[in-house]
PDB file of N, CA and C in Angstrom:
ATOM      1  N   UNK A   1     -31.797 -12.120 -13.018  1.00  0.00           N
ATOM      2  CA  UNK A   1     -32.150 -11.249 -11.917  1.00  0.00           C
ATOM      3  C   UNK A   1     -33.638 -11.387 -11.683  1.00  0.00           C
ATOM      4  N   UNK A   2     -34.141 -11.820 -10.529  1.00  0.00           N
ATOM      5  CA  UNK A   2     -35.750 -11.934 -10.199  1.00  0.00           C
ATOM      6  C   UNK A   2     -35.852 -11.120  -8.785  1.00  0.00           C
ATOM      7  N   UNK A   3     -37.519 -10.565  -9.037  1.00  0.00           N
ATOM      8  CA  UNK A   3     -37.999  -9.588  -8.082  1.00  0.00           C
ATOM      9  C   UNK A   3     -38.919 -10.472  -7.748  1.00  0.00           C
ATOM     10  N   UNK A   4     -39.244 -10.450  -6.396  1.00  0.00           N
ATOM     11  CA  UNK A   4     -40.080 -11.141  -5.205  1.00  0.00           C
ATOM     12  C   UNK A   4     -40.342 -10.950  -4.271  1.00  0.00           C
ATOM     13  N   UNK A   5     -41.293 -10.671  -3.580  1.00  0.00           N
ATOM     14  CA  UNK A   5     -41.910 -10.184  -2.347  1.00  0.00           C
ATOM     15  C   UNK A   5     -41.063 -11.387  -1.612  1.00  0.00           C
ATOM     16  N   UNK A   6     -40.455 -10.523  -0.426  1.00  0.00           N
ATOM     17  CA  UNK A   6     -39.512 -11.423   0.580  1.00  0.00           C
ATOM     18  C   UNK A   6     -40.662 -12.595   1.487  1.00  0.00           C
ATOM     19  N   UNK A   7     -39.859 -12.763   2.561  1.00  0.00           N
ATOM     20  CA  UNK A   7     -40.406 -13.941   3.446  1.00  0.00           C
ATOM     21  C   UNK A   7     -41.220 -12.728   3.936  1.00  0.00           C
ATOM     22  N   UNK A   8     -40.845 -11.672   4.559  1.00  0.00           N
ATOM     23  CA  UNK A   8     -41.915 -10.612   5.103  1.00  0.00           C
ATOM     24  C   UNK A   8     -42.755  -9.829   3.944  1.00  0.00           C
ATOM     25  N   UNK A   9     -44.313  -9.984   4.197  1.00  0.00           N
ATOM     26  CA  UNK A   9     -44.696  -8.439   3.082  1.00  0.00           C
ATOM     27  C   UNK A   9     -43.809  -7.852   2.934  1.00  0.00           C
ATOM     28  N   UNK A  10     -43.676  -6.981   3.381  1.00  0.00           N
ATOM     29  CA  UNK A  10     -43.539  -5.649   3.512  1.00  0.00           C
ATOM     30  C   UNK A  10     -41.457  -5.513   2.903  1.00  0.00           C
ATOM     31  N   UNK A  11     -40.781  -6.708   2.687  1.00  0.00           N
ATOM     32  CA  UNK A  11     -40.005  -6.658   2.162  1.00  0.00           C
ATOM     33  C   UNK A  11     -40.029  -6.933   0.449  1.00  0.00           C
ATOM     34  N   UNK A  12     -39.147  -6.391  -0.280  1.00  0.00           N
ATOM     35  CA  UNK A  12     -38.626  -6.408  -1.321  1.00  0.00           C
ATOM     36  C   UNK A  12     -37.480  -7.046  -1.689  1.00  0.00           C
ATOM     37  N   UNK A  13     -37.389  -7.821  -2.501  1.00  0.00           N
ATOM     38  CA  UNK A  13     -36.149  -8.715  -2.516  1.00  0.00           C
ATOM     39  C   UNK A  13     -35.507  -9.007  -3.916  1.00  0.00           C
ATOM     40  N   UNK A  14     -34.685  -8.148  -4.544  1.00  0.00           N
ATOM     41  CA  UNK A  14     -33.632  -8.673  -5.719  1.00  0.00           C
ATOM     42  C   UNK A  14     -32.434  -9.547  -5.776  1.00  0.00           C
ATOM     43  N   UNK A  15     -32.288 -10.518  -6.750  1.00  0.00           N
ATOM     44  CA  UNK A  15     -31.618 -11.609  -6.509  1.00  0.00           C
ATOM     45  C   UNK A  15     -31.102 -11.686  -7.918  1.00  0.00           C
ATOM     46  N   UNK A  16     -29.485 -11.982  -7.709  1.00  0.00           N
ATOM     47  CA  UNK A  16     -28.656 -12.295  -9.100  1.00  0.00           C
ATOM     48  C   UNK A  16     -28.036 -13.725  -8.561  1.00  0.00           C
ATOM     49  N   UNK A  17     -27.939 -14.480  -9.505  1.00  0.00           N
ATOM     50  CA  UNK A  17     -27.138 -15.674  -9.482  1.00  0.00           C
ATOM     51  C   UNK A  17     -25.715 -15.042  -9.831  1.00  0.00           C
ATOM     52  N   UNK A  18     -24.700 -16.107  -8.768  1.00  0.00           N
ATOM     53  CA  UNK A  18     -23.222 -15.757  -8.563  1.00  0.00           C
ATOM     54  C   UNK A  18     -22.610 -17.218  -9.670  1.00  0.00           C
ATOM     55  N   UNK A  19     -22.249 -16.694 -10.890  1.00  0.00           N
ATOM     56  CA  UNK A  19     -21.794 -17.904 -11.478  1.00  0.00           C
ATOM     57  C   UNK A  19     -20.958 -17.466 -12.118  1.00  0.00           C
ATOM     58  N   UNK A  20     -19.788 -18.615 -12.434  1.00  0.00           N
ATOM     59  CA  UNK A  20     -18.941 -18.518 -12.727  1.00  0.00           C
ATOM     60  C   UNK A  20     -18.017 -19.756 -12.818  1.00  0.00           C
ATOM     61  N   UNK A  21     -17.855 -20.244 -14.229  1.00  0.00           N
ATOM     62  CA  UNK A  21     -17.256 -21.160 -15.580  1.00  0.00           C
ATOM     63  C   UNK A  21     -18.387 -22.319 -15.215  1.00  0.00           C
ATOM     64  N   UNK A  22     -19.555 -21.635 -15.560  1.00  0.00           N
ATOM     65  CA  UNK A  22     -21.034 -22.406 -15.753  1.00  0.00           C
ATOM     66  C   UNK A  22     -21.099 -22.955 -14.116  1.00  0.00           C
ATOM     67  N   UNK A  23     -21.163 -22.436 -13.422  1.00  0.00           N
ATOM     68  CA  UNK A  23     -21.863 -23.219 -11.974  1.00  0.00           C
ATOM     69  C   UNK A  23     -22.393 -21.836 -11.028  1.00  0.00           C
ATOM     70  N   UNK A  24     -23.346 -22.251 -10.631  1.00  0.00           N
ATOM     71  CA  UNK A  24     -23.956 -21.311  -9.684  1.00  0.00           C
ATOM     72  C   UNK A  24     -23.032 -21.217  -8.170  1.00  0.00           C
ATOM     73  N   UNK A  25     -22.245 -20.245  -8.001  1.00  0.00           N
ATOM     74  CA  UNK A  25     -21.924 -20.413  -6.670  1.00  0.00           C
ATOM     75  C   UNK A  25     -22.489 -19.793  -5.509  1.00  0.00           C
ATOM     76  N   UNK A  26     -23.718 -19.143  -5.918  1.00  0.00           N
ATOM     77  CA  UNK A  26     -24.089 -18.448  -4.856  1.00  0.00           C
ATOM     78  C   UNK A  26     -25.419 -17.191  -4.922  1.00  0.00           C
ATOM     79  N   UNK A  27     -25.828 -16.617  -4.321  1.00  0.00           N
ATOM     80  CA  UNK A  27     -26.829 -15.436  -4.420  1.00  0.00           C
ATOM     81  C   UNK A  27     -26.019 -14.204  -4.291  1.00  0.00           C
ATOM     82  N   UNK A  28     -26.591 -13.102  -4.504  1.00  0.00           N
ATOM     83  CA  UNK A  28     -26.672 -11.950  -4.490  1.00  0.00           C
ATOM     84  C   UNK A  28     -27.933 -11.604  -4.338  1.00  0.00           C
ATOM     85  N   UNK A  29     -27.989 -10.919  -2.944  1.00  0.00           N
ATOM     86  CA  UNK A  29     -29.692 -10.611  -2.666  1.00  0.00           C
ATOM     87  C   UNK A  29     -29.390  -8.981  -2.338  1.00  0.00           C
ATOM     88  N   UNK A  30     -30.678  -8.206  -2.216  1.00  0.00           N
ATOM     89  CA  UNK A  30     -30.682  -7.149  -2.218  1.00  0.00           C
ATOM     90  C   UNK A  30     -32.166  -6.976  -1.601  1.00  0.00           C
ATOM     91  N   UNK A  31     -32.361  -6.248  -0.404  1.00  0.00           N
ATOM     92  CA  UNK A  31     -33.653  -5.800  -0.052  1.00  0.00           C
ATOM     93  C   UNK A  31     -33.766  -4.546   0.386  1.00  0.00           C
ATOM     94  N   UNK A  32     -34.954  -4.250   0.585  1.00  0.00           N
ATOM     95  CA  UNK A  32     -35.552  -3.101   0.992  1.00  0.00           C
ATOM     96  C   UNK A  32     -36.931  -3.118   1.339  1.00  0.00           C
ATOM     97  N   UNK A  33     -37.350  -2.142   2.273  1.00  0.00           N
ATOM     98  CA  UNK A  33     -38.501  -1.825   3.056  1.00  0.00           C
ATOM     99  C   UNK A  33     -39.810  -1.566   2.416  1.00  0.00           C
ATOM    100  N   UNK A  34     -39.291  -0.663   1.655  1.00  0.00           N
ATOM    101  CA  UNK A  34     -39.844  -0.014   0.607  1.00  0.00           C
ATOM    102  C   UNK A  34     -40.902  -0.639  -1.145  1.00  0.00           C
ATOM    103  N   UNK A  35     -41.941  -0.056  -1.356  1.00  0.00           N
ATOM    104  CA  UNK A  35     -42.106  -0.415  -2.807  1.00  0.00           C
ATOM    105  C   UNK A  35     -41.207   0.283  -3.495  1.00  0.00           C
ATOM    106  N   UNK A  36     -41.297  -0.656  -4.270  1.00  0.00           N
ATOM    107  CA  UNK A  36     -40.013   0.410  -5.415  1.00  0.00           C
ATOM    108  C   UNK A  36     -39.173   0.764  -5.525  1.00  0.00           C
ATOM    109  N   UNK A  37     -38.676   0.346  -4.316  1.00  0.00           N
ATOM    110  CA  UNK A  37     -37.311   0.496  -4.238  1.00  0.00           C
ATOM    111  C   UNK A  37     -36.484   0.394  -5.088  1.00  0.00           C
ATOM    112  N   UNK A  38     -36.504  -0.684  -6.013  1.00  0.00           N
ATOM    113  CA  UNK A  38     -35.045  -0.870  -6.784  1.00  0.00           C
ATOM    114  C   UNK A  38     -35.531  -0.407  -7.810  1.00  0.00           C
ATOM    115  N   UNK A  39     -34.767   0.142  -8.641  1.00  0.00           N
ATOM    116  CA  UNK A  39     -35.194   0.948 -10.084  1.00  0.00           C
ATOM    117  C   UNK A  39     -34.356  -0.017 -11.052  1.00  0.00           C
ATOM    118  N   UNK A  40     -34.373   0.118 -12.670  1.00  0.00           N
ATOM    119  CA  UNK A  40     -33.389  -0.863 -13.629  1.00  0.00           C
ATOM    120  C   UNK A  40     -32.125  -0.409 -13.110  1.00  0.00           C
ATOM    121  N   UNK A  41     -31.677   0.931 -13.174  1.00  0.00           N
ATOM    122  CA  UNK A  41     -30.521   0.949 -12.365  1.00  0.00           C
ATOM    123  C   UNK A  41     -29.768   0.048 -11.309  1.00  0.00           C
ATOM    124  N   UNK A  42     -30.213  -0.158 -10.478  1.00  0.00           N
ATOM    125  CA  UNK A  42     -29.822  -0.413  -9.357  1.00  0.00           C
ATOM    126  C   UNK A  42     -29.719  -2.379  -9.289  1.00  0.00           C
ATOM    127  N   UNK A  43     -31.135  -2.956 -10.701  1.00  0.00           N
ATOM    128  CA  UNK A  43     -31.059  -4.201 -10.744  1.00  0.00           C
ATOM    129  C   UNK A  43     -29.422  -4.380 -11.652  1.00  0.00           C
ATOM    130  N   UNK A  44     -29.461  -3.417 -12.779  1.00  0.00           N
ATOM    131  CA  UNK A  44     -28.521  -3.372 -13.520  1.00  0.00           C
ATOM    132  C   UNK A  44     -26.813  -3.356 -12.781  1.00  0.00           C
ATOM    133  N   UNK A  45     -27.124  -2.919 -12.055  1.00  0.00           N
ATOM    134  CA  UNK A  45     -25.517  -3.107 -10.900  1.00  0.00           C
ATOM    135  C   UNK A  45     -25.200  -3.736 -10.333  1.00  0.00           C
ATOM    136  N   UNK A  46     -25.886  -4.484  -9.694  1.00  0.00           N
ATOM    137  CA  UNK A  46     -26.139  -5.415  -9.123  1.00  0.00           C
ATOM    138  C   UNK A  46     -25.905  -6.622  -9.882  1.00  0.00           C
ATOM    139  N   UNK A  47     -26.253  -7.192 -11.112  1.00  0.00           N
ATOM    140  CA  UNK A  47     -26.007  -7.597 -12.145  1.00  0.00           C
ATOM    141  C   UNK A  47     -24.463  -7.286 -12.795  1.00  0.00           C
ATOM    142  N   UNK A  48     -24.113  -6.403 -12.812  1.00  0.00           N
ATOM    143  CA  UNK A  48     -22.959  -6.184 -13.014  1.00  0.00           C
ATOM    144  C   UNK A  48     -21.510  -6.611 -11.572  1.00  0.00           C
ATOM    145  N   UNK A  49     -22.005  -6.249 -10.853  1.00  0.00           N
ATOM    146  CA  UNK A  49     -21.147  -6.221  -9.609  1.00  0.00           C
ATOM    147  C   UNK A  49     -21.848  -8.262  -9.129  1.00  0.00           C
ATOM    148  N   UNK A  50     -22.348  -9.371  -9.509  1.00  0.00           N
ATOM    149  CA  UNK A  50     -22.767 -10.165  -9.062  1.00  0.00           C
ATOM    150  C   UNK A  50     -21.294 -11.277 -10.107  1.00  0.00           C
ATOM    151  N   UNK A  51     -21.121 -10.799 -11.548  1.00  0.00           N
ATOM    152  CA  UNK A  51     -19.987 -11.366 -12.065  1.00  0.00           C
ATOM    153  C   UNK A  51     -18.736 -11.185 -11.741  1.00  0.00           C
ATOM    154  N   UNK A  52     -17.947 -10.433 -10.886  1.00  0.00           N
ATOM    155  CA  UNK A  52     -16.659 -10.273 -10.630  1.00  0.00           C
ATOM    156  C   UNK A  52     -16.792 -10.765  -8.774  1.00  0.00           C
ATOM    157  N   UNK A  53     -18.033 -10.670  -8.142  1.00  0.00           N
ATOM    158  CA  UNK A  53     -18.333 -11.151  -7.176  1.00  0.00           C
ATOM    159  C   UNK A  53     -18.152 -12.638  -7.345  1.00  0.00           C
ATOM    160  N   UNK A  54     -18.452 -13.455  -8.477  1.00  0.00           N
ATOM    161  CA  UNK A  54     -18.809 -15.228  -8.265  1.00  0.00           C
ATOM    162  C   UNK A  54     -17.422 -15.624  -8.913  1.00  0.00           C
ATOM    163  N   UNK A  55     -16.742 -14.655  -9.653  1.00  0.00           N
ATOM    164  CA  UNK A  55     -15.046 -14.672  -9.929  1.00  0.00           C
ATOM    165  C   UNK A  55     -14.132 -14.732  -8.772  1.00  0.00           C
ATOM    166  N   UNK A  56     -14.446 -14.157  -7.779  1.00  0.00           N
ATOM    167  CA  UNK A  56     -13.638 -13.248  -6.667  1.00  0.00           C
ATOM    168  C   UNK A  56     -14.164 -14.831  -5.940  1.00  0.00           C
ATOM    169  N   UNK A  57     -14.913 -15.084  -5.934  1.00  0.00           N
ATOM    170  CA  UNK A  57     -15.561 -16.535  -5.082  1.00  0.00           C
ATOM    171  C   UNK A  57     -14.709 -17.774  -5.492  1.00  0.00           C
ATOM    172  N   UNK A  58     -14.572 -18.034  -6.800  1.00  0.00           N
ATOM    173  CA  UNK A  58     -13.841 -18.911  -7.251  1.00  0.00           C
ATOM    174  C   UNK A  58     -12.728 -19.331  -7.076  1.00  0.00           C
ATOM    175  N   UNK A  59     -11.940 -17.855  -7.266  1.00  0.00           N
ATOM    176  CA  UNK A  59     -10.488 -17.521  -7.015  1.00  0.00           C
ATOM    177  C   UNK A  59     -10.463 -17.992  -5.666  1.00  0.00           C
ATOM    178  N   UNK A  60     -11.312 -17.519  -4.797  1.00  0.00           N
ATOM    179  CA  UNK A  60     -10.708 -17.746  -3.244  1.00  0.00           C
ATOM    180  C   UNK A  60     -10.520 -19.367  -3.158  1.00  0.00           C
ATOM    181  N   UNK A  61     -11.704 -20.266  -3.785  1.00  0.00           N
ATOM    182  CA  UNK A  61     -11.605 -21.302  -3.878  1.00  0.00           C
ATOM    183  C   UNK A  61     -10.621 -22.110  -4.023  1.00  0.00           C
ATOM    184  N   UNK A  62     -10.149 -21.678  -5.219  1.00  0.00           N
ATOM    185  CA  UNK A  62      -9.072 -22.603  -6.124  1.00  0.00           C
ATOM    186  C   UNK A  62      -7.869 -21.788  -5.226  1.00  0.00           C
ATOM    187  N   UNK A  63      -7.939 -21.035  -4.765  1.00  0.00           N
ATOM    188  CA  UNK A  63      -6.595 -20.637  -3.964  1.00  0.00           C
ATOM    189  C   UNK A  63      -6.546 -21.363  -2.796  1.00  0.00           C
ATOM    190  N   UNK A  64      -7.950 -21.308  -1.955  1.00  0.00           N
ATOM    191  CA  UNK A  64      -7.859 -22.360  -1.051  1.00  0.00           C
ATOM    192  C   UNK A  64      -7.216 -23.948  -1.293  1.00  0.00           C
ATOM    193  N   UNK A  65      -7.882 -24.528  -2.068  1.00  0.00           N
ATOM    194  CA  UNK A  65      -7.605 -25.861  -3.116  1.00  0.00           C
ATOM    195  C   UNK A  65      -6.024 -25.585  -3.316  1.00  0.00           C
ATOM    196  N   UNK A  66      -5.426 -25.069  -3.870  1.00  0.00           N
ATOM    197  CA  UNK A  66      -4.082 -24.958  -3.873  1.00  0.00           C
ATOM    198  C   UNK A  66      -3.180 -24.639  -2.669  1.00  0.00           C
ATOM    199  N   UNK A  67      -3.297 -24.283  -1.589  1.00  0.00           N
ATOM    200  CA  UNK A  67      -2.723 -24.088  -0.436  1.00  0.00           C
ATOM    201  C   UNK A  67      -2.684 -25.838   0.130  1.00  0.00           C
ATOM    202  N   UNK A  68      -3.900 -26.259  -0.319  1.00  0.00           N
ATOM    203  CA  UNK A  68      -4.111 -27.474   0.316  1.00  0.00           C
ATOM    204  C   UNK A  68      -2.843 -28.392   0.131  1.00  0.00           C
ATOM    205  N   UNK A  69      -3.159 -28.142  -1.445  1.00  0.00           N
ATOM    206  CA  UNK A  69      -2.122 -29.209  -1.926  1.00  0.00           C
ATOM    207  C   UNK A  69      -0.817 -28.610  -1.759  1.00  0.00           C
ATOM    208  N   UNK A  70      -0.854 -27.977  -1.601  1.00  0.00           N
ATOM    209  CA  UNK A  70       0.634 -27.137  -1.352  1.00  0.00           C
ATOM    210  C   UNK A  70       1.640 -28.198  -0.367  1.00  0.00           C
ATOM    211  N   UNK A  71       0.628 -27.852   0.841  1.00  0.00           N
ATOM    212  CA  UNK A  71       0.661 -28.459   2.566  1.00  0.00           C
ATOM    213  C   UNK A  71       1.105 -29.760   2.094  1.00  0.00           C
ATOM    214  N   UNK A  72      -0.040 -30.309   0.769  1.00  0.00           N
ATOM    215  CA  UNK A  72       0.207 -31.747   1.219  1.00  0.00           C
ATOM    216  C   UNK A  72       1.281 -32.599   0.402  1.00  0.00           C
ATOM    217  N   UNK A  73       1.755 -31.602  -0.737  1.00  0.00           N
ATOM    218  CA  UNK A  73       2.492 -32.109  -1.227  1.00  0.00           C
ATOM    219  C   UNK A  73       3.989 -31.877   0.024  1.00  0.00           C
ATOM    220  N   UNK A  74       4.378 -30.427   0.333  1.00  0.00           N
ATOM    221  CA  UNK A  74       5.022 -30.574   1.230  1.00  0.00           C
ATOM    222  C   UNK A  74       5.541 -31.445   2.191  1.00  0.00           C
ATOM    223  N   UNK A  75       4.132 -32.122   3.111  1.00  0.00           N
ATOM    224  CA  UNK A  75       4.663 -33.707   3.895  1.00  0.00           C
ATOM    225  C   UNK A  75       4.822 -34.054   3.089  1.00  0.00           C
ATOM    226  N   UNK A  76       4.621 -34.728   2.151  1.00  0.00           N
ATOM    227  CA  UNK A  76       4.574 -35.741   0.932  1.00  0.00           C
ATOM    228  C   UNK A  76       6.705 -35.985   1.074  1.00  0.00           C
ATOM    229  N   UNK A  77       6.775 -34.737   0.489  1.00  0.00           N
ATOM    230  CA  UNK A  77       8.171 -34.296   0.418  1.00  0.00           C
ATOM    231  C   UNK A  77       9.076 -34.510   1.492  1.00  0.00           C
ATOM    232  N   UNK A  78       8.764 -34.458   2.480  1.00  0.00           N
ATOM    233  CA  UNK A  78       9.356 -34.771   3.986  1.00  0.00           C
ATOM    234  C   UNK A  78       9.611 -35.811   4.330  1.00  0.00           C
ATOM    235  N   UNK A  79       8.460 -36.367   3.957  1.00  0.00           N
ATOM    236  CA  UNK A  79       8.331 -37.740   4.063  1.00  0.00           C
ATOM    237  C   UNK A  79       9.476 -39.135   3.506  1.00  0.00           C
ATOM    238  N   UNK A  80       9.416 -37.959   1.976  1.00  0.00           N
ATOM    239  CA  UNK A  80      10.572 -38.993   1.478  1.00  0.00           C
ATOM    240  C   UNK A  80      12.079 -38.740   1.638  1.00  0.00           C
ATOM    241  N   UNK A  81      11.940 -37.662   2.076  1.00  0.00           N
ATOM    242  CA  UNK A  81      13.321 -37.061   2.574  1.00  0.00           C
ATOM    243  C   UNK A  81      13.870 -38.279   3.757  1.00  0.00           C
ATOM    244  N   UNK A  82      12.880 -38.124   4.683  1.00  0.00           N
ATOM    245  CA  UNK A  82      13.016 -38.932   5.744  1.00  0.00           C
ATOM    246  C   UNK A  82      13.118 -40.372   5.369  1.00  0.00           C
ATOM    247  N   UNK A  83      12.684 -40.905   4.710  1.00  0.00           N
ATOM    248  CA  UNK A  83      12.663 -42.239   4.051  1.00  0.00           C
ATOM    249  C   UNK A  83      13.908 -42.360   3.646  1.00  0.00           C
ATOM    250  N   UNK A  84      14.268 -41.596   2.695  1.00  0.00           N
ATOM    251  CA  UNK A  84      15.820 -41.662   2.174  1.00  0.00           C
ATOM    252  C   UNK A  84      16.725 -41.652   2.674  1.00  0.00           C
ATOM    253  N   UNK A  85      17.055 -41.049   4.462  1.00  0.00           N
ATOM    254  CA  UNK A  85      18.105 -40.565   5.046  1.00  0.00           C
ATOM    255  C   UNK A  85      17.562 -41.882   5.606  1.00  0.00           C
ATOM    256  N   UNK A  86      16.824 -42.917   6.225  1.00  0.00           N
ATOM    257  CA  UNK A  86      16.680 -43.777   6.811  1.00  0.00           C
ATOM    258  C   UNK A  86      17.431 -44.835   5.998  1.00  0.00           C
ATOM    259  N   UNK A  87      17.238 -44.816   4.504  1.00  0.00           N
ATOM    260  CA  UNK A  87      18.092 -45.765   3.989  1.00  0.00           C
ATOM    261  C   UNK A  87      18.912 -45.343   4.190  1.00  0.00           C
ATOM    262  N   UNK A  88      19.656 -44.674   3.629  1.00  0.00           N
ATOM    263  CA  UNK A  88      21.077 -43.979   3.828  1.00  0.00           C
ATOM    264  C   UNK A  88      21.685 -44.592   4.449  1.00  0.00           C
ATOM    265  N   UNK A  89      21.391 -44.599   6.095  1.00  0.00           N
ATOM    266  CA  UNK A  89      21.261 -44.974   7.185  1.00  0.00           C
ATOM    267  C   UNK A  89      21.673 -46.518   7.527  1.00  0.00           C
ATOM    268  N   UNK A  90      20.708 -46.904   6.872  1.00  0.00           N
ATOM    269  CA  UNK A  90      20.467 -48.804   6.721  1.00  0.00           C
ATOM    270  C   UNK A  90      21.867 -48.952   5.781  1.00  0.00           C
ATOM    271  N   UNK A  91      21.847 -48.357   4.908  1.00  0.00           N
ATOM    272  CA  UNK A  91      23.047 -48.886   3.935  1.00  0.00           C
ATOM    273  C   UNK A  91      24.646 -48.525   4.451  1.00  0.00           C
ATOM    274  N   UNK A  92      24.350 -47.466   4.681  1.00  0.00           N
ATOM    275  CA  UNK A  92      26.131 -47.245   5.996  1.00  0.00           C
ATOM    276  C   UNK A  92      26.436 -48.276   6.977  1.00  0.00           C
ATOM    277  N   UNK A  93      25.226 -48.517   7.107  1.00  0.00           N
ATOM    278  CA  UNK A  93      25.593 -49.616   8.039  1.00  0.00           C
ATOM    279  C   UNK A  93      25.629 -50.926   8.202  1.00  0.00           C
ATOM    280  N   UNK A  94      25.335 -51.026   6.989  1.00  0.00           N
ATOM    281  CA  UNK A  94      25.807 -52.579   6.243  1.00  0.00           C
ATOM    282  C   UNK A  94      27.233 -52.507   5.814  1.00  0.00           C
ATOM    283  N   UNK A  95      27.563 -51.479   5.313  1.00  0.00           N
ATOM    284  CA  UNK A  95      28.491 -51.273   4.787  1.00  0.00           C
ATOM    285  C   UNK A  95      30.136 -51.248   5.825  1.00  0.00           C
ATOM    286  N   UNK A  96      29.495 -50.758   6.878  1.00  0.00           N
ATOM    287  CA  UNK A  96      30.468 -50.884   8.307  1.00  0.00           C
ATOM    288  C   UNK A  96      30.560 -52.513   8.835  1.00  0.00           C
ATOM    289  N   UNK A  97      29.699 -53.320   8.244  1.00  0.00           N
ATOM    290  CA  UNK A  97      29.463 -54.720   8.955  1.00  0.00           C
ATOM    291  C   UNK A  97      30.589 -55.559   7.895  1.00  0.00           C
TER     292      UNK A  97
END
């Protein structure tokens, strides 16, 4: 968690790294107008709420990633369906000759 005067003075800026099974996926920023704003409290939650946040990130990921393959195994599957009824096809009709 690091404290840093934002791109503006006059801002305040707290920042947690979003990681999760060792890779950074992301920020967690937090500002305010104010000095002083953030107290240990508030870094401390933030910190807390930044690990089930870069979990919740992941998940969407690998769920995305799995839909994918879902799709693609699906054609995949169609595909040979269709392939097969084409032989099928070819071979009935040798078989009529």
């Amino acid at each position: 968690m690091g404290r840093f005067q934002g791109v503006f003075p006059s801002t305040l800026v707290a920042v947690c790294s979003l990681v999760a099974s060792q890779q950074v996926l992301g920020l967690l920023s937090l500002g305010d107008t104010h000095a002083q704003a953030f107290t240990q409290e508030h870094l401390r939650l933030a910190k807390s709420l930044a690990i089930p946040a870069a979990v919740a990130i992941q998940n969407a990921r690998l769920y995305e990633q799995a839909e994918i393959f879902r799709a693609e195994l699906e054609q995949r599957l169609a595909d040979l369906d269709q392939a097969q009824k084409e032989l099928r096809e070819v071979q009935q009709g040798r078989e009529l000759t």
